[in-house]
N, C-alpha and C. Protein backbone atom coordinates (compact mmCIF):
# COMPACT_ATOMS: atom_id res chain seq x y z
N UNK A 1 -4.11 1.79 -14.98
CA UNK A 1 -4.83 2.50 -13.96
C UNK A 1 -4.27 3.92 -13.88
N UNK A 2 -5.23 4.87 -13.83
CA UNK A 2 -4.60 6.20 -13.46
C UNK A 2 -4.73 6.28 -11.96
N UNK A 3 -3.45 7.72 -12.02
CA UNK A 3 -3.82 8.86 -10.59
C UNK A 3 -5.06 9.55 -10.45
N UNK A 4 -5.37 9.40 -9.14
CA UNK A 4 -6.49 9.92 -8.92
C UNK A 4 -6.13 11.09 -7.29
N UNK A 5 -7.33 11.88 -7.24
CA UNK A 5 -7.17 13.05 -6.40
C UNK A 5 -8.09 12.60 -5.20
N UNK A 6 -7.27 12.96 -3.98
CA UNK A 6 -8.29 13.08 -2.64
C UNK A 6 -7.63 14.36 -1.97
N UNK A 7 -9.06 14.82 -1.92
CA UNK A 7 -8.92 16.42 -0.90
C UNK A 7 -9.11 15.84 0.17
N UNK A 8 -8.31 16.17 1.04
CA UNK A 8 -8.60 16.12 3.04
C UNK A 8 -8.47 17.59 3.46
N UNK A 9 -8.95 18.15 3.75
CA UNK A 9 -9.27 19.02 4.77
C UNK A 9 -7.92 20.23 4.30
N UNK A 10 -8.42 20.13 2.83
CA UNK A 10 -7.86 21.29 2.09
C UNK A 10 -6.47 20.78 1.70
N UNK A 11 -6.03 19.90 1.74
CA UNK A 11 -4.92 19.51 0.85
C UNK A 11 -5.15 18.07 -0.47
N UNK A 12 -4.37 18.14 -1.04
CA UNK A 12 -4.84 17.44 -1.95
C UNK A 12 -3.70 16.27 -2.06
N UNK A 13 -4.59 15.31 -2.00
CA UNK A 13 -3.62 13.51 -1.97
C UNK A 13 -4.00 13.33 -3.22
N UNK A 14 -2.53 12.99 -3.96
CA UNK A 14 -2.67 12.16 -5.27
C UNK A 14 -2.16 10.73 -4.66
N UNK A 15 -2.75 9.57 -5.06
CA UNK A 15 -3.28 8.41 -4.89
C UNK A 15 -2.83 7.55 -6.44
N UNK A 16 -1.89 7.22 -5.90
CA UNK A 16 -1.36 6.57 -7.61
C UNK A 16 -0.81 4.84 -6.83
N UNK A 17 -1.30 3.80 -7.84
CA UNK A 17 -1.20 2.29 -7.74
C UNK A 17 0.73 2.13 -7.95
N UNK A 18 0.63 1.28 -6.83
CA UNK A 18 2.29 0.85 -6.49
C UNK A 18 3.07 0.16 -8.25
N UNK A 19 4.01 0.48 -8.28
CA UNK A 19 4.84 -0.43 -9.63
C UNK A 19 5.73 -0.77 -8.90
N UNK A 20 6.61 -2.01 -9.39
CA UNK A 20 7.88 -2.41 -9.59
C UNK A 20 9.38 -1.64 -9.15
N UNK A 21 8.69 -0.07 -9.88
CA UNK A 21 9.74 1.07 -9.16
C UNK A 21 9.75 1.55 -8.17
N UNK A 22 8.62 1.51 -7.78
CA UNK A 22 8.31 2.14 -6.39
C UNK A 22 8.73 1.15 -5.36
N UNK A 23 8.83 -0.41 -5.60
CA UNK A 23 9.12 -1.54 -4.59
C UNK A 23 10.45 -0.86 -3.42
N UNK A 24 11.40 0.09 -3.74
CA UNK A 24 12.26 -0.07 -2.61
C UNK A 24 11.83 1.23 -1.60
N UNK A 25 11.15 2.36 -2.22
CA UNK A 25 10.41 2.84 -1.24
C UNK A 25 9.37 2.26 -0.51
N UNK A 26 8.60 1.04 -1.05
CA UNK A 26 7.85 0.64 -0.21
C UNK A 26 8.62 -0.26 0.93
N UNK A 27 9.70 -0.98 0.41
CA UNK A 27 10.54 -1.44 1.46
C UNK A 27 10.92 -0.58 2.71
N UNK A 28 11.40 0.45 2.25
CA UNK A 28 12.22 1.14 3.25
C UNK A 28 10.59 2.22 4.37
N UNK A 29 9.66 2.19 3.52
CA UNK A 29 8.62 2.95 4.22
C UNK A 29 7.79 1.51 5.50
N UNK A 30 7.63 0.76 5.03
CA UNK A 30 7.40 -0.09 5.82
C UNK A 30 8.61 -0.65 7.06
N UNK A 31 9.79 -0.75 6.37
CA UNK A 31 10.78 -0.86 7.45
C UNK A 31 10.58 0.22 8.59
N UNK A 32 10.61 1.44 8.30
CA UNK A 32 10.67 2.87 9.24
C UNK A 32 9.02 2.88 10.07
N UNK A 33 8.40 2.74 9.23
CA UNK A 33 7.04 2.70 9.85
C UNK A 33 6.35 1.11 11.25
N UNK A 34 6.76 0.33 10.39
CA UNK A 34 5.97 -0.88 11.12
C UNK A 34 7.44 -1.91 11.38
N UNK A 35 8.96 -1.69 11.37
CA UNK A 35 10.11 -2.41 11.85
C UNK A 35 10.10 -3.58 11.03
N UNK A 36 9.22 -3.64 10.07
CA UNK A 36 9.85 -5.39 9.01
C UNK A 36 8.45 -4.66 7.74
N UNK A 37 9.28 -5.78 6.74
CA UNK A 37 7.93 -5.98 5.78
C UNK A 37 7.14 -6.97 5.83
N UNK A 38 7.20 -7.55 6.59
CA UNK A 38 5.97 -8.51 7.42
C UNK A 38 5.16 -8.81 7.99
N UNK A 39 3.84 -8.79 7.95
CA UNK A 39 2.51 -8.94 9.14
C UNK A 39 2.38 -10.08 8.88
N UNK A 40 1.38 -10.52 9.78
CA UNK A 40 0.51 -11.52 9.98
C UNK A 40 -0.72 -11.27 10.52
N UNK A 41 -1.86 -11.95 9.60
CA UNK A 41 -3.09 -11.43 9.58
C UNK A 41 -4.07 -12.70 10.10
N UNK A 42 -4.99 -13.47 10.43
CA UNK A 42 -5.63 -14.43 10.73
C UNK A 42 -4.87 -16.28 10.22
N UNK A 43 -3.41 -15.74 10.78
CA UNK A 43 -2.68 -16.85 10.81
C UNK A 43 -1.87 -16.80 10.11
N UNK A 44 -2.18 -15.98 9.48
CA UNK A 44 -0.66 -16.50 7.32
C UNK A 44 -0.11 -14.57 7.94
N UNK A 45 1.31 -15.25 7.67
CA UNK A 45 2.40 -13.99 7.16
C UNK A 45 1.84 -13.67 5.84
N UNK A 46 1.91 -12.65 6.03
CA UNK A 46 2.17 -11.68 4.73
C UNK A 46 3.64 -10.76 4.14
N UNK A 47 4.25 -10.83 2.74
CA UNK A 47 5.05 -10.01 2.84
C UNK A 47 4.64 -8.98 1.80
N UNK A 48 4.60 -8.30 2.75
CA UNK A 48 3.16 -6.61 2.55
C UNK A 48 4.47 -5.46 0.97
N UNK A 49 5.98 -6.06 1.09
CA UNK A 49 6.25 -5.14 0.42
C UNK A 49 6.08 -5.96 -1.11
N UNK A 50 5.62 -7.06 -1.25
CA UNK A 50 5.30 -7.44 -2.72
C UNK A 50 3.98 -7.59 -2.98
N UNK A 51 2.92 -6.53 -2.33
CA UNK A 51 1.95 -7.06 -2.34
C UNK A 51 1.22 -5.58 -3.33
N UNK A 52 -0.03 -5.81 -4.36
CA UNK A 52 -0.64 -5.03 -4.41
C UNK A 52 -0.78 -3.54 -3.72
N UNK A 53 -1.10 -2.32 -4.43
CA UNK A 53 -1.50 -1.21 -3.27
C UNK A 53 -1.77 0.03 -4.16
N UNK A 54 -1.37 0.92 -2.93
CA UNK A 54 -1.21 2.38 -3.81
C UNK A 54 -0.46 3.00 -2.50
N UNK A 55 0.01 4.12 -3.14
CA UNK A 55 0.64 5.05 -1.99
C UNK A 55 0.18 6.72 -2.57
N UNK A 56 0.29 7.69 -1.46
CA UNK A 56 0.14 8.87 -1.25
C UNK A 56 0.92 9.97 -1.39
N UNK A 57 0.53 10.51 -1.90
CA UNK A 57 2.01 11.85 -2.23
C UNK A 57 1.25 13.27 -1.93
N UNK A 58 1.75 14.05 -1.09
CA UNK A 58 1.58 15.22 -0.85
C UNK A 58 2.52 15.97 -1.45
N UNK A 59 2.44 17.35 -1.99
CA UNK A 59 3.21 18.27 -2.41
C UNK A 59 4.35 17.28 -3.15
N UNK A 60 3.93 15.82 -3.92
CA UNK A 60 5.33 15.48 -4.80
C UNK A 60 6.12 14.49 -3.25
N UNK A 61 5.83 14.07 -2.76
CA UNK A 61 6.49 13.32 -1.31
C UNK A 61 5.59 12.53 -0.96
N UNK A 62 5.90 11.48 -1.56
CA UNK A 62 5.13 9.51 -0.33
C UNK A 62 5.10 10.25 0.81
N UNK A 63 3.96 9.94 1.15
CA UNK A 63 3.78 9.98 2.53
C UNK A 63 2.74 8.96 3.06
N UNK A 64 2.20 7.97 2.13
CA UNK A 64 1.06 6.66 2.90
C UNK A 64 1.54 5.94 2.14
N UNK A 65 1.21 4.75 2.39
CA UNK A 65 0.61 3.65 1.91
C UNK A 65 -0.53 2.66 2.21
N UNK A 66 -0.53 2.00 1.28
CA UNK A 66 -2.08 1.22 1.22
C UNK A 66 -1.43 -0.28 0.45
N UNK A 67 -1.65 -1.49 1.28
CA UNK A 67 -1.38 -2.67 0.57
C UNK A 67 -2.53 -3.60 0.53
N UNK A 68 -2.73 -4.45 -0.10
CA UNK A 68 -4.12 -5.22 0.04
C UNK A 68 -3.71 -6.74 -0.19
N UNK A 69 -4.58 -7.85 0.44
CA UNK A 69 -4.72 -9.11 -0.09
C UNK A 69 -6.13 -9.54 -0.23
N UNK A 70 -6.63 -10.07 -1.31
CA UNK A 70 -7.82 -10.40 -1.31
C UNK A 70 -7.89 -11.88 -1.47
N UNK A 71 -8.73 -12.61 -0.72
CA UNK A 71 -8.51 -14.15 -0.61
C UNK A 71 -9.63 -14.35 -1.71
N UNK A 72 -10.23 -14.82 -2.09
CA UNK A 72 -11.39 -15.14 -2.78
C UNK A 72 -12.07 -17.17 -2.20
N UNK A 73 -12.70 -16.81 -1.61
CA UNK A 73 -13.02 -18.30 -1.33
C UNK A 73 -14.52 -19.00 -2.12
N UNK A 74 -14.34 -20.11 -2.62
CA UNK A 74 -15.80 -20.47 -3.24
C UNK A 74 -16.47 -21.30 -2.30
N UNK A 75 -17.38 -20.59 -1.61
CA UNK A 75 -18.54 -21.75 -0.89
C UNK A 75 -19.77 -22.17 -2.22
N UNK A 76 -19.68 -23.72 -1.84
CA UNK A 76 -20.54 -24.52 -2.57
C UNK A 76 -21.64 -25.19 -1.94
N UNK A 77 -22.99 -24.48 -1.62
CA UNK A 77 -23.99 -25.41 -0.89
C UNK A 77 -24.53 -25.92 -1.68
């Protein structure tokens, strides 16, 4: 997957998918931001710092993140 570009309101977010290396900044950004790497979403914990994502860099500096879970369920009528 490549980096990709988002302009906001004249600055420019590069948007690049989380690796392996990036795991202890995502630790420590979620610690500072939300106090654990843990949510809970419609019953199930999540631990959000091994999960899929991407994060945000302004001027060369994380500054977001983005984590995802996708359930996939098969209904059979």
């Amino acid at each position: 997957m490549t980096d990709f570009w988002l302009l906001v309101i004249g600055m420019s977010i590069n948007i690049q998918p989380l690796t392996e290396v990036g795991r202890p900044w995502v630790r420590a950004f979620l610690q500072a931001q939300a106090g654990a790497v843990y949510m809970v979403s419609r019953g199930k914990v999540h631990q959000c710092d091994a999960l899929p994502g991407f994060s945000g860099s302004l001027d060369g500096k994380r500054v977001g993140l983005v984590t995802l879970r996708i359930d996939l369920e098969l209904l059979i009528c």
